[in-house]
Each structure stands twice: as structure tokens, then as C-alpha cells.
N, C-alpha and C. Protein backbone atom coordinates (compact mmCIF):
# COMPACT_ATOMS: atom_id res chain seq x y z
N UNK A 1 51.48 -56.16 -115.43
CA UNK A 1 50.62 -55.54 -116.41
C UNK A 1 50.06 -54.25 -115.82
N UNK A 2 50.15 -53.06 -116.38
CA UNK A 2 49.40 -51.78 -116.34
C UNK A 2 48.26 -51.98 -116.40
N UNK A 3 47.47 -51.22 -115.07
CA UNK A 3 45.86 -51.21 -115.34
C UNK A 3 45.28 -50.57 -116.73
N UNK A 4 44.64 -50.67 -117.26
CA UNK A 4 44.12 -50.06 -118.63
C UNK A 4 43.70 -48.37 -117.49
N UNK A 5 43.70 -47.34 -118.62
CA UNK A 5 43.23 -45.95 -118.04
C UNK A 5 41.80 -45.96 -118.18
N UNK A 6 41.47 -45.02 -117.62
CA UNK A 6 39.67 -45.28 -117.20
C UNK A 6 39.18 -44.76 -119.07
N UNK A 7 39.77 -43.57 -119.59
CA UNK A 7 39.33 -43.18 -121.21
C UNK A 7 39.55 -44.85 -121.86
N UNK A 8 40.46 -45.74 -122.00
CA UNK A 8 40.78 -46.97 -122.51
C UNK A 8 39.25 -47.70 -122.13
N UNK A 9 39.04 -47.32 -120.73
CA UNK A 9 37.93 -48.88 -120.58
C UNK A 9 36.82 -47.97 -121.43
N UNK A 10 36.33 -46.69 -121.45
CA UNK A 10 35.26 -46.22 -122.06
C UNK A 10 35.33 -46.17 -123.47
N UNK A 11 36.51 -46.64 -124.34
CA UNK A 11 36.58 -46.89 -125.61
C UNK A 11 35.74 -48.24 -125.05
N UNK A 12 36.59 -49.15 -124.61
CA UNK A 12 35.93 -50.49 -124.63
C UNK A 12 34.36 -50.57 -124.77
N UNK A 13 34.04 -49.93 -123.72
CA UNK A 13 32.78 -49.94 -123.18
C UNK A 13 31.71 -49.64 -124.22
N UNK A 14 32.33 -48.67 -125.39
CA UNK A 14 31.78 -48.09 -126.80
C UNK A 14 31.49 -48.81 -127.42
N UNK A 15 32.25 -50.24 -127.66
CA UNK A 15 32.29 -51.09 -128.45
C UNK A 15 31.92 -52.06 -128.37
N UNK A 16 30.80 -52.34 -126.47
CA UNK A 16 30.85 -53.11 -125.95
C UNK A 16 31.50 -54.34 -125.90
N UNK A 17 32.85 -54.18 -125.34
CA UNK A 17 33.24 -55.05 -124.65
C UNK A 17 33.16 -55.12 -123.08
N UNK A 18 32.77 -56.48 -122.81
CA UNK A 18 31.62 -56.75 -121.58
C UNK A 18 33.20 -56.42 -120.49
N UNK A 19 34.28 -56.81 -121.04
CA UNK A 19 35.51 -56.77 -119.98
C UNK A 19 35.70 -55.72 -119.39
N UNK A 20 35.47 -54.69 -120.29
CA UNK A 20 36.06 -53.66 -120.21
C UNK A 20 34.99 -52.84 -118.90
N UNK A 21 33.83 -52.82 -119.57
CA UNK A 21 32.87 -53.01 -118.69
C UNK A 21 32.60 -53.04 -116.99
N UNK A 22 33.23 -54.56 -117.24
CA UNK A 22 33.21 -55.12 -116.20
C UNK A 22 34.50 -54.41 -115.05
N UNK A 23 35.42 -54.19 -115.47
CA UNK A 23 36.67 -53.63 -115.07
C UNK A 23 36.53 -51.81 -114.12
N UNK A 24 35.67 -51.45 -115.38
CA UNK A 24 35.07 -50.05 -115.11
C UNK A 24 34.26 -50.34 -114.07
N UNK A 25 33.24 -50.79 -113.77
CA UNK A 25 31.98 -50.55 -112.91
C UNK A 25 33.04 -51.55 -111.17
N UNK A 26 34.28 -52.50 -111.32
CA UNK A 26 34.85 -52.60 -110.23
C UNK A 26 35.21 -51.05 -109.67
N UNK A 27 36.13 -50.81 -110.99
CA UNK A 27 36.72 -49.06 -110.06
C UNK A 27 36.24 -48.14 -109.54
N UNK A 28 35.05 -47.95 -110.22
CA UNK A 28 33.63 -47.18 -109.42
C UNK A 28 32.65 -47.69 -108.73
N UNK A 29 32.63 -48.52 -108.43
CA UNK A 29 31.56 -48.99 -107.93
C UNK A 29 31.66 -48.51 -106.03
N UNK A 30 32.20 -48.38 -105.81
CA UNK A 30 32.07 -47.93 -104.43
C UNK A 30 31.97 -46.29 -104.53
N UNK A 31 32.56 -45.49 -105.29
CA UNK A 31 32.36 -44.02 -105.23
C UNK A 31 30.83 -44.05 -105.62
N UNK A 32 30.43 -44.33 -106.86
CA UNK A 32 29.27 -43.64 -107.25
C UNK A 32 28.00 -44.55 -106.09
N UNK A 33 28.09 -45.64 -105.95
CA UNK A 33 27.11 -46.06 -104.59
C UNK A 33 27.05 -45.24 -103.55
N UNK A 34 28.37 -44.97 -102.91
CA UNK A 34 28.37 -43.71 -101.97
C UNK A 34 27.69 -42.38 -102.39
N UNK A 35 28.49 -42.19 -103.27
CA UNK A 35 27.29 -40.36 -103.73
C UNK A 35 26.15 -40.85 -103.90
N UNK A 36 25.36 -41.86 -104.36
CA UNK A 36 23.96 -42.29 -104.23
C UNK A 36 23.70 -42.52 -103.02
N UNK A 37 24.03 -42.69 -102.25
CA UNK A 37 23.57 -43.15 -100.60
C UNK A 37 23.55 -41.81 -99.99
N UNK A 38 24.90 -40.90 -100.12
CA UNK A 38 24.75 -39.45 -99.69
C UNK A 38 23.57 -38.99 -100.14
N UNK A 39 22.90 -38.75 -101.39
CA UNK A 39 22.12 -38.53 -102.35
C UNK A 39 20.42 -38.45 -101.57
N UNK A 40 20.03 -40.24 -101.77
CA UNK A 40 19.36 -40.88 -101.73
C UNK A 40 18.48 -40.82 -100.21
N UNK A 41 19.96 -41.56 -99.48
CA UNK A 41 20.15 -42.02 -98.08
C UNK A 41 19.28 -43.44 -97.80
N UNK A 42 18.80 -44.07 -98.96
CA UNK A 42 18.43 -45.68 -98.61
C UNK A 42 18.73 -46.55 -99.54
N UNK A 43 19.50 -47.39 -98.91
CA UNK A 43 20.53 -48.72 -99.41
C UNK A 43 19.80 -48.91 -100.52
N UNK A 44 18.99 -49.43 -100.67
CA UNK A 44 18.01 -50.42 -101.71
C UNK A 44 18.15 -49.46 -103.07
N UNK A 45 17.51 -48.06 -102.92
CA UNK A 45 17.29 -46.77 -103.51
C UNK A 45 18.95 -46.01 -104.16
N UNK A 46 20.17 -46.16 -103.35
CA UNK A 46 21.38 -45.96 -104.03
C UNK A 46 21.94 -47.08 -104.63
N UNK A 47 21.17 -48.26 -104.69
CA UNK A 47 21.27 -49.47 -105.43
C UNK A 47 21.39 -48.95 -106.80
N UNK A 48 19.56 -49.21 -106.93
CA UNK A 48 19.14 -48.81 -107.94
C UNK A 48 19.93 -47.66 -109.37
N UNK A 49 20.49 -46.98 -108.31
CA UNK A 49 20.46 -45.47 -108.95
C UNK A 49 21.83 -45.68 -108.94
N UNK A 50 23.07 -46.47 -108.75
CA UNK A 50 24.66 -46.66 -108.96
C UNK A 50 24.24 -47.92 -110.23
N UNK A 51 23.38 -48.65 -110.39
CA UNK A 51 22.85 -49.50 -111.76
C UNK A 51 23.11 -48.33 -112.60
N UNK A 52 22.16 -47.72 -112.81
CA UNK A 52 21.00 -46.37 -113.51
C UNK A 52 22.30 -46.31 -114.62
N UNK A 53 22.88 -45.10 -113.64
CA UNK A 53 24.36 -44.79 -113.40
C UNK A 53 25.15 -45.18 -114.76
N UNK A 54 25.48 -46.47 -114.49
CA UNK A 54 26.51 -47.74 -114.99
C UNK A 54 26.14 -47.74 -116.43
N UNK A 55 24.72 -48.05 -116.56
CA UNK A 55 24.37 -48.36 -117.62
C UNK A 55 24.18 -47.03 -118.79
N UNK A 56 24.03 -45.84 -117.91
CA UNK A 56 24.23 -44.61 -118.51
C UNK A 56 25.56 -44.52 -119.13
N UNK A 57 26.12 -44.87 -118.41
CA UNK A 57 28.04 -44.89 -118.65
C UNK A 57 28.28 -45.39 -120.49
N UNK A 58 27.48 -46.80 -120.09
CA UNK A 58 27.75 -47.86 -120.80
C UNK A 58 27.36 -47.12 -122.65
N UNK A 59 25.57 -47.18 -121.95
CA UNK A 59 24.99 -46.57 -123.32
C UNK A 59 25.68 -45.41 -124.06
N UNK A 60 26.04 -44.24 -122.93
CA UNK A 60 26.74 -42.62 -123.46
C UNK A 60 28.46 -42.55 -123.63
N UNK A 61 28.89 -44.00 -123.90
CA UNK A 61 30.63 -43.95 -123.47
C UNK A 61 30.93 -42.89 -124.60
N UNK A 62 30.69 -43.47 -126.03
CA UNK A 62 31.32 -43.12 -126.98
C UNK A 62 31.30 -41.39 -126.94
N UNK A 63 29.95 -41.07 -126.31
CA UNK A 63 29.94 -39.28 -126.43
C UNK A 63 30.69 -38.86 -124.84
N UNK A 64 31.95 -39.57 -124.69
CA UNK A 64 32.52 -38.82 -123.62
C UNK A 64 33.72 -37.89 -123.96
N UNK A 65 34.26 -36.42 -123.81
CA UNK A 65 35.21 -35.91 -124.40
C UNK A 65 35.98 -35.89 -123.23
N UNK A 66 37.07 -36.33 -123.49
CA UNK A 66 38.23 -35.90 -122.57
C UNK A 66 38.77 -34.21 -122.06
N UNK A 67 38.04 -33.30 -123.05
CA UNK A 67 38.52 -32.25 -123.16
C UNK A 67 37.87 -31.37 -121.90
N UNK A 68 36.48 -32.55 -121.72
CA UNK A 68 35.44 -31.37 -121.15
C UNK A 68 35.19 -31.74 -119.27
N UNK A 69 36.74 -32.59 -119.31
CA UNK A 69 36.62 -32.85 -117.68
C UNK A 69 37.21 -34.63 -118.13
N UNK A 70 37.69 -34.80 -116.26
CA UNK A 70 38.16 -36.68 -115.90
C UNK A 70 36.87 -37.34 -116.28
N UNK A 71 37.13 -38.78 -116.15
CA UNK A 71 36.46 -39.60 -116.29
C UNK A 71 35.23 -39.86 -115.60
N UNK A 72 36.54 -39.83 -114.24
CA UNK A 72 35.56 -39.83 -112.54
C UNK A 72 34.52 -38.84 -112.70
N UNK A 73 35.16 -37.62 -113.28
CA UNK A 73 33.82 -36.42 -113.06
C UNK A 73 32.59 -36.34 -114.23
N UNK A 74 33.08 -37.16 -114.92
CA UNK A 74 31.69 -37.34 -115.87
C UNK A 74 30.85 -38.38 -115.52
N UNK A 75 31.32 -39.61 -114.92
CA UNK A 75 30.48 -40.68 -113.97
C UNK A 75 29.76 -40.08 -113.35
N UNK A 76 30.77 -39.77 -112.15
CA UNK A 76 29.91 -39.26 -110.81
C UNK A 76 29.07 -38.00 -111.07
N UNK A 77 28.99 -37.47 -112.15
CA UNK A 77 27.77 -36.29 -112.31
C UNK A 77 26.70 -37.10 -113.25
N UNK A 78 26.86 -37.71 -113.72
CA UNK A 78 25.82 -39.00 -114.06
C UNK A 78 25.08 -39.64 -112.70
N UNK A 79 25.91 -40.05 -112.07
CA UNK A 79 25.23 -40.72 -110.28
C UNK A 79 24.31 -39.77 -110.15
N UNK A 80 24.83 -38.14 -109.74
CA UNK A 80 24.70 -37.21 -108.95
C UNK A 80 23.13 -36.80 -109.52
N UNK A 81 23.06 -36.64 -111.09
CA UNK A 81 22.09 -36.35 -111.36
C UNK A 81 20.73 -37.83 -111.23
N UNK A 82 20.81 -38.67 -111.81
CA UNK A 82 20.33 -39.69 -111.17
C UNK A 82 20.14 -39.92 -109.90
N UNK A 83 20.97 -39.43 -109.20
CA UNK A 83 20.07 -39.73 -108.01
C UNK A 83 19.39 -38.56 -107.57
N UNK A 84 19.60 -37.56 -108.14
CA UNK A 84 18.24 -36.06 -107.83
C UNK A 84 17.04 -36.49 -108.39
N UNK A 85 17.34 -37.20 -109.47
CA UNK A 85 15.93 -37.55 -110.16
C UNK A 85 14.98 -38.33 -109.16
N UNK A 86 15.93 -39.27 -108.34
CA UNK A 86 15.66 -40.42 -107.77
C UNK A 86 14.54 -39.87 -106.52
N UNK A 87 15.97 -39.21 -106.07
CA UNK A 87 14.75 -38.30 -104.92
C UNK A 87 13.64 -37.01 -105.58
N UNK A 88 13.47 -36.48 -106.57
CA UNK A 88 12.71 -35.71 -106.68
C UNK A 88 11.36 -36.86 -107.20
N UNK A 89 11.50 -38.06 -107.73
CA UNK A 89 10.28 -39.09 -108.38
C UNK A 89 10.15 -39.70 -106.65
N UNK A 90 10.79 -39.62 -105.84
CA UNK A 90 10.59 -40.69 -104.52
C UNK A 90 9.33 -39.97 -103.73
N UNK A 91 7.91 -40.63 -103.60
CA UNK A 91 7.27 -39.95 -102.59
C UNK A 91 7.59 -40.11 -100.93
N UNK A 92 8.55 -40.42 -100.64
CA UNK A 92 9.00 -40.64 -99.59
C UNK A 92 10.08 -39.12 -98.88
N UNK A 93 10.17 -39.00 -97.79
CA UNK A 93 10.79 -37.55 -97.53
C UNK A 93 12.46 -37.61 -98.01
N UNK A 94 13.18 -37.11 -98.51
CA UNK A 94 14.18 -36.98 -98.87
C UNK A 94 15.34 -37.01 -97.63
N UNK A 95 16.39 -37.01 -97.96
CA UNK A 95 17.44 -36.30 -96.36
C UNK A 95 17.09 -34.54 -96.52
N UNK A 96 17.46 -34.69 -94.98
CA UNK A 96 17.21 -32.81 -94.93
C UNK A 96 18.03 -32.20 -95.32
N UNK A 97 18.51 -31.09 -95.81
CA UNK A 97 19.33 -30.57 -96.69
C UNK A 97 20.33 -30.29 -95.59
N UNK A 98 19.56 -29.72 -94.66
CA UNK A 98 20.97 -29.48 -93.35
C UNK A 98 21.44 -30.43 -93.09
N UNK A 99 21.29 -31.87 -92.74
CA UNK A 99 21.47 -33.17 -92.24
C UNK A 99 22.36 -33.49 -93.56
N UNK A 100 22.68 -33.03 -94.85
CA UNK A 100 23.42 -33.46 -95.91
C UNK A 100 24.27 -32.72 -95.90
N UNK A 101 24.36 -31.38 -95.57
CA UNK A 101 25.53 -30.26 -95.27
C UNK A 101 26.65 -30.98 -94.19
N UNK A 102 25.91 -31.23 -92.80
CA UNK A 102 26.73 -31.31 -92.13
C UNK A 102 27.05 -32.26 -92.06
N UNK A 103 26.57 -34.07 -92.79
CA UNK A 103 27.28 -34.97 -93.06
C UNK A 103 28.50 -34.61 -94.18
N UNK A 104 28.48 -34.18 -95.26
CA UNK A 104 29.35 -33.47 -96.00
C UNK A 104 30.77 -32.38 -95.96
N UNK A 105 30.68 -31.99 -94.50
CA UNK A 105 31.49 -31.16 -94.13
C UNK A 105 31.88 -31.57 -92.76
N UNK A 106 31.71 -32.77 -92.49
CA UNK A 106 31.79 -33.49 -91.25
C UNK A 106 33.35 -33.94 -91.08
N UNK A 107 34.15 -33.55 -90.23
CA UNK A 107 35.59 -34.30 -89.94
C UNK A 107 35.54 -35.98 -90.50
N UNK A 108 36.10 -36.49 -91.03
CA UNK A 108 35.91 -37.67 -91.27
C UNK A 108 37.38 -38.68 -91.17
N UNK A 109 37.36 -39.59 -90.06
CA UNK A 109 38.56 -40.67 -89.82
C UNK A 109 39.07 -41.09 -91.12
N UNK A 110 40.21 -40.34 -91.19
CA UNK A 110 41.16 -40.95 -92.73
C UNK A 110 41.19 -42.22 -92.09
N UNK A 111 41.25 -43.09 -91.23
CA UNK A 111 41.99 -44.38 -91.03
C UNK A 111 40.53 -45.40 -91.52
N UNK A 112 39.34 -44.19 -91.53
CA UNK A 112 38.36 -45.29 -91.51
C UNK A 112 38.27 -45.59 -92.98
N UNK A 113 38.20 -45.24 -93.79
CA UNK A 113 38.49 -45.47 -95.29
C UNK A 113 39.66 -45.73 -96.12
N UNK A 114 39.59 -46.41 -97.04
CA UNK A 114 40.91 -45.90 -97.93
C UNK A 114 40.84 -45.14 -98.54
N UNK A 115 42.43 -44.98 -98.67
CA UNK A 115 43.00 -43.42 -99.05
C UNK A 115 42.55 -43.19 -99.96
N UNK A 116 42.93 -44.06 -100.77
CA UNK A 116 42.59 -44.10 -102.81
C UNK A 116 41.39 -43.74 -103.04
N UNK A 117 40.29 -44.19 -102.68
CA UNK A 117 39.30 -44.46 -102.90
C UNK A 117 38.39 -42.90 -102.65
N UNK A 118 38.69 -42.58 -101.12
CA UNK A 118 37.97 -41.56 -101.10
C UNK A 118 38.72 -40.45 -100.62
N UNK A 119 39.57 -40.05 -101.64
CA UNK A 119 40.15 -38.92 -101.18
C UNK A 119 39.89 -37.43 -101.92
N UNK A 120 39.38 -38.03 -103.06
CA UNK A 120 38.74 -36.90 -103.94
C UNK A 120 37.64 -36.53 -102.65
N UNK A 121 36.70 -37.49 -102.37
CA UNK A 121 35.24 -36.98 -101.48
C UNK A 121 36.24 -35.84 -100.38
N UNK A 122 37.07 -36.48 -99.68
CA UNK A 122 37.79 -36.19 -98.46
C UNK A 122 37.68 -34.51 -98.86
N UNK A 123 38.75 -34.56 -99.92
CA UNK A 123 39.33 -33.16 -100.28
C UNK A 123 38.06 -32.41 -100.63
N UNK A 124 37.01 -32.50 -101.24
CA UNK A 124 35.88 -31.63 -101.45
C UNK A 124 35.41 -31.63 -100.33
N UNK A 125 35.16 -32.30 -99.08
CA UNK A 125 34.37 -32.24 -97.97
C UNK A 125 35.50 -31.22 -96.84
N UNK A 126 36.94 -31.35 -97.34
CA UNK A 126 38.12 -30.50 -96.17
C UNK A 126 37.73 -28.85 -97.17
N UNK A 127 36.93 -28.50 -98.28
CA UNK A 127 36.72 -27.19 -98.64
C UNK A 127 35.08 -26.62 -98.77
N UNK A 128 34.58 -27.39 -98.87
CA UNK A 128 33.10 -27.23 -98.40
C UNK A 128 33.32 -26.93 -96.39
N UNK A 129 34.25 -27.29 -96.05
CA UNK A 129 34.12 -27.09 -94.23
C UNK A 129 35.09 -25.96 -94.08
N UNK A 130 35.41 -24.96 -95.11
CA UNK A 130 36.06 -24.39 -94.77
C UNK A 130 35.37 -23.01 -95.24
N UNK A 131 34.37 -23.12 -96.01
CA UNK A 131 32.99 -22.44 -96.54
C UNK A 131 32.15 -22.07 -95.39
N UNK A 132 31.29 -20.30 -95.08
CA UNK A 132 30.90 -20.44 -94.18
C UNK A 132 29.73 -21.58 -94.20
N UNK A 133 28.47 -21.60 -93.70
CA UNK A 133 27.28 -22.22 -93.86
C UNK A 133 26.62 -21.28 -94.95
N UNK A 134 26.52 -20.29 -94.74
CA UNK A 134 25.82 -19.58 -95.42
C UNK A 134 26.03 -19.61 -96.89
N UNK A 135 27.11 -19.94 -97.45
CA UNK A 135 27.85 -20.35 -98.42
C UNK A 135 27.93 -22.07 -99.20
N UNK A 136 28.14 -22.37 -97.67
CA UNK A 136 28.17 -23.96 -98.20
C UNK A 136 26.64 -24.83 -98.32
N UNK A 137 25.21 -23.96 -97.98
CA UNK A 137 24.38 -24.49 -97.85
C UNK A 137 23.88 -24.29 -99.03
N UNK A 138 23.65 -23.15 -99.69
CA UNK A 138 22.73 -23.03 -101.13
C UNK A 138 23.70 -24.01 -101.91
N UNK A 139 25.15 -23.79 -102.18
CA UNK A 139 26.02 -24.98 -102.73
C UNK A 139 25.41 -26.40 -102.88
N UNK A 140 25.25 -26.63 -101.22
CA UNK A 140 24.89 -28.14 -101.55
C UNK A 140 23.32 -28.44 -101.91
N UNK A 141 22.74 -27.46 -101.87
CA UNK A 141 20.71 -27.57 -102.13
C UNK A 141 21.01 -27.02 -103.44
N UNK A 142 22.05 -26.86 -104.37
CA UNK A 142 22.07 -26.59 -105.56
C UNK A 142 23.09 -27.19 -106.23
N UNK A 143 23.75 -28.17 -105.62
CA UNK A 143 24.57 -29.61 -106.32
C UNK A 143 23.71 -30.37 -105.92
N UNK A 144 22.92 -31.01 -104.96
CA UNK A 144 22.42 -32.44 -104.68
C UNK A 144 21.42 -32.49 -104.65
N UNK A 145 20.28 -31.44 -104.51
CA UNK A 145 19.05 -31.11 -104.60
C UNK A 145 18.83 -30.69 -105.95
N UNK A 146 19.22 -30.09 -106.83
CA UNK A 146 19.01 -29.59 -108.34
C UNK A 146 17.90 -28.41 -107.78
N UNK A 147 18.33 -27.77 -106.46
CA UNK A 147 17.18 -26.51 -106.84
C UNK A 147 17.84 -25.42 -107.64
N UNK A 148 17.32 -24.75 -107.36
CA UNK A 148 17.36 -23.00 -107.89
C UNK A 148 17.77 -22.24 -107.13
N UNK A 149 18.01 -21.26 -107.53
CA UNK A 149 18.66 -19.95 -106.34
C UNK A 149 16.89 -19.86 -106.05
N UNK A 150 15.93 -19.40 -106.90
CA UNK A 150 14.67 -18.87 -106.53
C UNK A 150 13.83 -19.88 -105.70
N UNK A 151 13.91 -21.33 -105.53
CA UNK A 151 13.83 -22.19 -104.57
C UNK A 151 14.63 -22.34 -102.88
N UNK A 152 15.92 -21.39 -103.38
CA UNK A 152 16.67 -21.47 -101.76
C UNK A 152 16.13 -20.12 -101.26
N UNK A 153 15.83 -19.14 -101.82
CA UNK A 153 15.28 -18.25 -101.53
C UNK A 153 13.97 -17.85 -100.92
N UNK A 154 12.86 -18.77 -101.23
CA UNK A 154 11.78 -19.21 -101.25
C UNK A 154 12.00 -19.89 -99.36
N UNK A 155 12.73 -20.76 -99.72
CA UNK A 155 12.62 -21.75 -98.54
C UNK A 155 13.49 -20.82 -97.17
N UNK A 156 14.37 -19.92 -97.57
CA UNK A 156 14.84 -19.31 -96.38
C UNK A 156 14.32 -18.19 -96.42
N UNK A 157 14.00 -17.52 -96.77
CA UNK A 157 13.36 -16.34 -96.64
C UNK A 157 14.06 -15.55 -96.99
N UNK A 158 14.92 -15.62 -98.43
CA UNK A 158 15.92 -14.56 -98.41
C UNK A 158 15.90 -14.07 -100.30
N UNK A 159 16.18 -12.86 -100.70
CA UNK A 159 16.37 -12.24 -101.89
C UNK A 159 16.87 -13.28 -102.39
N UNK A 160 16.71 -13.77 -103.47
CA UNK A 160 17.18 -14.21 -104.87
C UNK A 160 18.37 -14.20 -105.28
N UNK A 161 18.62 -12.85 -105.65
CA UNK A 161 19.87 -12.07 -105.59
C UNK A 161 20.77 -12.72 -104.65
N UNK A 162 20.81 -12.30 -103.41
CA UNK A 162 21.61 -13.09 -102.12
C UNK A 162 22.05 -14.03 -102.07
N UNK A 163 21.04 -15.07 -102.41
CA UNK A 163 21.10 -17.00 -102.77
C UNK A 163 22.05 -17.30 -103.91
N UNK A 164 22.43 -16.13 -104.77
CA UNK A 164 22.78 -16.39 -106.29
C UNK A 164 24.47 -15.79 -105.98
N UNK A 165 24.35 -14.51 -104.37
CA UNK A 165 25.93 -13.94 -104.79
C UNK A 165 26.38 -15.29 -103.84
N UNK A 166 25.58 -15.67 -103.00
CA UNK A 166 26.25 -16.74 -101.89
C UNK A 166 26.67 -17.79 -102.52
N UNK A 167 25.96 -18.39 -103.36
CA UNK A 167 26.24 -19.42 -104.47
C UNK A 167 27.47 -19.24 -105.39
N UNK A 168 27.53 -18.00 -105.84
CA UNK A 168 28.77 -17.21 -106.86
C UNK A 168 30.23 -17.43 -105.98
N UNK A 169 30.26 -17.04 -105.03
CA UNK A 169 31.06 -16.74 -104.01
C UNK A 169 31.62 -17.88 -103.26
N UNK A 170 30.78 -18.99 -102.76
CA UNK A 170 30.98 -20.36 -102.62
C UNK A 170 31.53 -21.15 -103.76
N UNK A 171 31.02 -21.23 -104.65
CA UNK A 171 31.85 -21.88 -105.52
C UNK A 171 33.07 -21.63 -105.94
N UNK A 172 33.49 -20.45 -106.66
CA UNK A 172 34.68 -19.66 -106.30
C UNK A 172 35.66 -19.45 -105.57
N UNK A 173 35.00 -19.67 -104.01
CA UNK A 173 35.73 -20.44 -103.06
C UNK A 173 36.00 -21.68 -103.06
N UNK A 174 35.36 -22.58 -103.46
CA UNK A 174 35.80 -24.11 -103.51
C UNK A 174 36.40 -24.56 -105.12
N UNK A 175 36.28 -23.65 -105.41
CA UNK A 175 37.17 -23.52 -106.96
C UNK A 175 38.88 -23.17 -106.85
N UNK A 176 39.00 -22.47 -106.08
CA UNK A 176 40.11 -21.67 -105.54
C UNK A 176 40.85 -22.68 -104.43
N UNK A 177 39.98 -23.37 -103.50
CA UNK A 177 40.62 -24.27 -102.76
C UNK A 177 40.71 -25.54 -103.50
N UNK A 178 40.11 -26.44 -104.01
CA UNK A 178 40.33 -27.49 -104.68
C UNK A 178 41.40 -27.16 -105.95
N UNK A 179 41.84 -25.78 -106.46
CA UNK A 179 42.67 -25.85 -107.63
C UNK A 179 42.27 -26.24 -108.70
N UNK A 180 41.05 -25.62 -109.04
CA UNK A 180 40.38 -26.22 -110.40
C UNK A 180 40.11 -24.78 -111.39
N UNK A 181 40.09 -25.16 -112.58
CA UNK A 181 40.31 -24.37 -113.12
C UNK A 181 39.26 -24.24 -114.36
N UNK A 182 38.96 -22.98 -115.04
CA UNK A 182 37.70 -22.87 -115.81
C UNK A 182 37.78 -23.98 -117.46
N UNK A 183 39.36 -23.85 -117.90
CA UNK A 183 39.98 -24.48 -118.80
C UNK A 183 40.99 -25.41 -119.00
């Protein structure tokens, strides 16, 4: 038997059927926990927020368009934002933004993971390390942090402007290396 395609389980999921459901949150369930733990950085707290997540999935299936991106990438920007929320409501100190860069762009043992599983992360983390810092840092304090250019600017001491061409320019670059495209 053919696995059902991930658009198939999110019909399901529309209509709630609990199977379908159930099927979906196996296949993800280790990616979007991980980007919550990257996120987050405490077990209990990327718990919570890979639930959040799920049930977001569940409630918003029917308004998912195929047109406007994968499956995976409409989940995991569901996680991603959920867990900014997570840490911006947490009075507790967040991870340091540098300490999330360079876990993120960190060489990482293919043997220690499977392939399947995390090779999307792999491949965004082999073009984020190929980004200078200067490039790959407002990137990631403006994917995982939800700041602003006028917040990275603020915090480094640098023009606005600057934070916004470094940002322009980084992405573009990791647009260009990952092979992704505007349409």
C-alpha cells in the first residue's frame, strides 16, 4: 500500500478524520519538535508548542493551498511562528541569538540522524554556513526571533538600511543556493 500524500492526510484532517490525523502528526512529529527545541531550547516548552502546532494544522487544514508552498513548509512555519510567540510570552531568557546561529550553521554528523528526516534542516543549515555572519545573523534574528531590521539595528549598533541590505542579500543568497524560486 502507498503512503497517502501529506495534501491527502490534510483533506482528511478537514473532515476530521482522527486517522488521518493521526498519520500526519507521526510524519511530523519529530521535525516540528525539533524546530521548537531549536526555537524554544526547553524540552517541556517545545512540547507544548509542537501540540500548539498540530492542532493549528488540524483546525486551519481546509485553508491550506497547494499553490502557495509544500505541506512541510506550511507546518513548519506554523511551529516556527508558535514558537516565537512562545519565547516572546516566556519570562524566562530566551537562547542567544548567536548561540542559535552557530548551532544552525554548525557541521552536523549525517550518520547521527536520518537521512529522510532531516535533510531538508541539513540542506538549509549546509547554506546558511555558507552565508557570511554578517548575513546569516539578521536572517536568523529575523526568521526565529520575529524581529525587525529596526530591532537588529538597535541591538548592533548599525543603520537600518544596512540590517535590511544584509537581510536582502542573505536571503537571496540562500534562495539561490537552496533552488527556490519566487513562483
Amino acid at each position: 500500500m502507498t503512503p497517502l500524500t501529506d495534501e491527502s492526510l490534510l483533506v482528511g484532517m478537514a473532515v476530521g478524520d482522527q486517522d488521518a490525523a493521526a498519520a500526519f502528526v507521526r510524519r511530523y512529529q519529530a521535525r516540528v519538535y525539533g524546530l521548537a527545541l531549536t526555537v524554544v531550547a526547553i524540552p517541556a516548552l517545545a512540547e507544548e508548542v509542537a501540540q500548539e502546532s498540530f492542532v493549528k494544522a488540524w483546525q486551519h487544514a481546509a485553508a491550506y493551498d497547494a499553490r502557495r508552498g509544500r505541506v512541510a513548509t506550511w507546518l513548519l512555519t506554523i511551529t516556527r511562528n508558535a514558537a516565537i510567540d512562545a519565547v516572546r510570552y516566556r519570562r524566562e531568557v530566551p537562547l542567544d541569538p548567536d548561540v542559535l546561529t552557530a548551532k544552525l550553521v554548525a557541521d552536523q554528523d549525517p550518520s547521527a540522524e536520518p537521512a529522510d528526516r532531516f535533510a531538508t534542516m541539513d540542506h538549509i543549515r549546509g547554506a546558511l554556513r555558507q552565508l557570511p555572519l554578517e548575513q546569516s545573523r539578521p536572517v536568523v534574528l529575523m526568521t526565529f526571533y520575529g524581529l525587525t531590521a529596526k530591532d537588529i539595528a538597535e541591538r548592533d549598533g548599525l543603520p537600518v538600511g544596512t540590517v535590511k541590505s544584509r537581510v536582502r542579500r542573505g536571503l537571496g543568497a540562500l534562495r539561490d543556493r537552496l533552488g527556490a524560486s519566487d513562483g
